[in-house]
Protein backbone atom coordinates (compact mmCIF):
# COMPACT_ATOMS: atom_id res chain seq x y z
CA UNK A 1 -43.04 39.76 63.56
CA UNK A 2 -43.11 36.29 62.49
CA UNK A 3 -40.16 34.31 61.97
CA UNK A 4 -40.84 34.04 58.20
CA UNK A 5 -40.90 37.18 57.71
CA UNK A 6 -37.72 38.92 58.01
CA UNK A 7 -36.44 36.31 55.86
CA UNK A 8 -38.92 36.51 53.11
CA UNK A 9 -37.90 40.38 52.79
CA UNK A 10 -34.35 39.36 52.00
CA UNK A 11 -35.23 37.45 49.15
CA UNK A 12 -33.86 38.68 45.59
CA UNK A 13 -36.06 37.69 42.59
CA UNK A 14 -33.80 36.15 39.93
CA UNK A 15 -36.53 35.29 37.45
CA UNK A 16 -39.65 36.11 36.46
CA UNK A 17 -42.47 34.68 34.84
CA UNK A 18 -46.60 34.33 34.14
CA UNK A 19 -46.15 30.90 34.31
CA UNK A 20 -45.64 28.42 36.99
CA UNK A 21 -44.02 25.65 35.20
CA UNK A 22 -41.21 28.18 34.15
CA UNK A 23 -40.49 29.01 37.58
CA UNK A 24 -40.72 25.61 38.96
CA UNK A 25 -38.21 24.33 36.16
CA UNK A 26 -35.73 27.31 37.38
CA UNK A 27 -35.93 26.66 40.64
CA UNK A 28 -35.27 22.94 40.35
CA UNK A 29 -33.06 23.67 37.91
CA UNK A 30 -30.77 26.01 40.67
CA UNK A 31 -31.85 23.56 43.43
CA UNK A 32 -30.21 20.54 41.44
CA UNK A 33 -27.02 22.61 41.30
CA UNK A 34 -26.69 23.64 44.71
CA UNK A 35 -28.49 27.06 45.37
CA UNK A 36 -31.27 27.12 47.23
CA UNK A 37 -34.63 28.87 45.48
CA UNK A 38 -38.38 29.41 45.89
CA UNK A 39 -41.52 29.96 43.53
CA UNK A 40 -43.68 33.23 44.71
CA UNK A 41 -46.81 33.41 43.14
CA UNK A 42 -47.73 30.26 41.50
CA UNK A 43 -50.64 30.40 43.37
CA UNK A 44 -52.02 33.59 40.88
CA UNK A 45 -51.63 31.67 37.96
CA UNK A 46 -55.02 30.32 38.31
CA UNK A 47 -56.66 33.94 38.50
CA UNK A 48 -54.37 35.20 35.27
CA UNK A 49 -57.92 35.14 33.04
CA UNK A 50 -59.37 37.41 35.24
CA UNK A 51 -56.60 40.01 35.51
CA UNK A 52 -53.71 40.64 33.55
CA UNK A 53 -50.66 39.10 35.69
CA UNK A 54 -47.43 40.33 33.87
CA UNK A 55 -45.08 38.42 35.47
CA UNK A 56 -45.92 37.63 38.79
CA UNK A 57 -44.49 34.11 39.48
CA UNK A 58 -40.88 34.54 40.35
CA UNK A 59 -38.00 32.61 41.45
CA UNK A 60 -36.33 33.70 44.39
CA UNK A 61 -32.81 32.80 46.16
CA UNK A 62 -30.67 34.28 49.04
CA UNK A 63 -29.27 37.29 47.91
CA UNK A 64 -25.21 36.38 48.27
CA UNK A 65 -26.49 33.55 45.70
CA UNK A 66 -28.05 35.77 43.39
CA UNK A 67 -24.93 36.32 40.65
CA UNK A 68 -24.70 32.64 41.06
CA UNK A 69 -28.27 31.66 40.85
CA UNK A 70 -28.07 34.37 37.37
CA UNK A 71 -25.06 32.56 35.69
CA UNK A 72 -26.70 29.14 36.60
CA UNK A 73 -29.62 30.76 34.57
CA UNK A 74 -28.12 32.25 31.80
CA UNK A 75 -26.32 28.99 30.64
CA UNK A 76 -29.24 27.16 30.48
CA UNK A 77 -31.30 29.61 28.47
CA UNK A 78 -28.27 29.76 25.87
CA UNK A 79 -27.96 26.05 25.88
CA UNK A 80 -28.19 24.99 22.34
CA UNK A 81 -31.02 22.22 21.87
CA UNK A 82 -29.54 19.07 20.82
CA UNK A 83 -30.87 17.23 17.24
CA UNK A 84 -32.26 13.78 16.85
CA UNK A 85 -29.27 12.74 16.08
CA UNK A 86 -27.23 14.25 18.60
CA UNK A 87 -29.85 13.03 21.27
CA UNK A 88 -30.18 9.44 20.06
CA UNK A 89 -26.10 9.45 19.91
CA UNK A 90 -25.84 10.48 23.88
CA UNK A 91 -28.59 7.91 24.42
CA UNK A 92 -26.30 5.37 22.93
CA UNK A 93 -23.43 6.36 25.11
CA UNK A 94 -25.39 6.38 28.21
CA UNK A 95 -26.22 2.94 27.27
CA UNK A 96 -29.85 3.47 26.26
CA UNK A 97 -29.95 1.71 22.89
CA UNK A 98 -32.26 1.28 20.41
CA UNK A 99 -33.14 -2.17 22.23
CA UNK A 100 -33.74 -0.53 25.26
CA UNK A 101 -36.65 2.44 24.06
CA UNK A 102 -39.79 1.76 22.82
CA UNK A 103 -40.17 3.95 19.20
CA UNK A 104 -43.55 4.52 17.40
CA UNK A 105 -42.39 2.11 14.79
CA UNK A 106 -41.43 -0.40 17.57
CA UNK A 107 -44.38 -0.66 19.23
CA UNK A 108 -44.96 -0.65 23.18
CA UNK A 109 -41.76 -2.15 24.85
CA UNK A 110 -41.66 -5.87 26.46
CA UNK A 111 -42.84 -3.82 29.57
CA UNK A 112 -45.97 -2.08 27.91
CA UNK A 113 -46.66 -5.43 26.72
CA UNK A 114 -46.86 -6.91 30.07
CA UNK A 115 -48.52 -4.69 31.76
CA UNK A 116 -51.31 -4.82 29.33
CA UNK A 117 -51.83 -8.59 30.32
């Protein structure tokens, strides 16, 4: 048996998906906080016209992380989506003022500008 293996068939699928971007957002999303994860299946995305997939990309962690790698999940998904307004206000605190961001009605920043040169 190949070292991979054995430790492939210990993995526990915390989330599943047809598409790979999901799963790749997930898994960063658990990496970035600490738990370990893997995306099975990506790689069938690109036959999905062909035959119907369900969900066959899935996330996948160590199984004593599982409840974790779950919570981690379910607090995102029931993140409320900030407005405009409430975006543009924790841009200001962060320090990224108006002066800072190039809008549509401000035109290409001094950087745009340059690069264009």
């Amino acid at each position: 048996m190949r070292k991979g293996m054995y430790r492939d068939s210990i993995m526990e699928t915390v989330y599943e998906t047809t598409f790979a971007y999901q799963a790749q957002m997930i898994c960063d999303l658990l990496i970035s906080a600490g738990v370990p994860a893997r995306v099975d299946g990506s790689y069938l995305q690109g036959i999905g016209g062909e035959i119907p997939l369900g969900n066959a990309v899935r996330v996948r962690v160590e199984p004593a992380r599982a409840a974790e790698a779950r919570a981690i999940i379910a607090e995102w998904e029931s993140a409320e989506i900030p407005t405009d307004e409430e975006a543009a206000a924790e841009a200001e605190a962060a320090g990224l003022g108006e002066e800072k961001r190039a809008t549509p009605e401000s035109g290409p920043s001094s950087q745009d500008a340059r690069k264009e040169r």
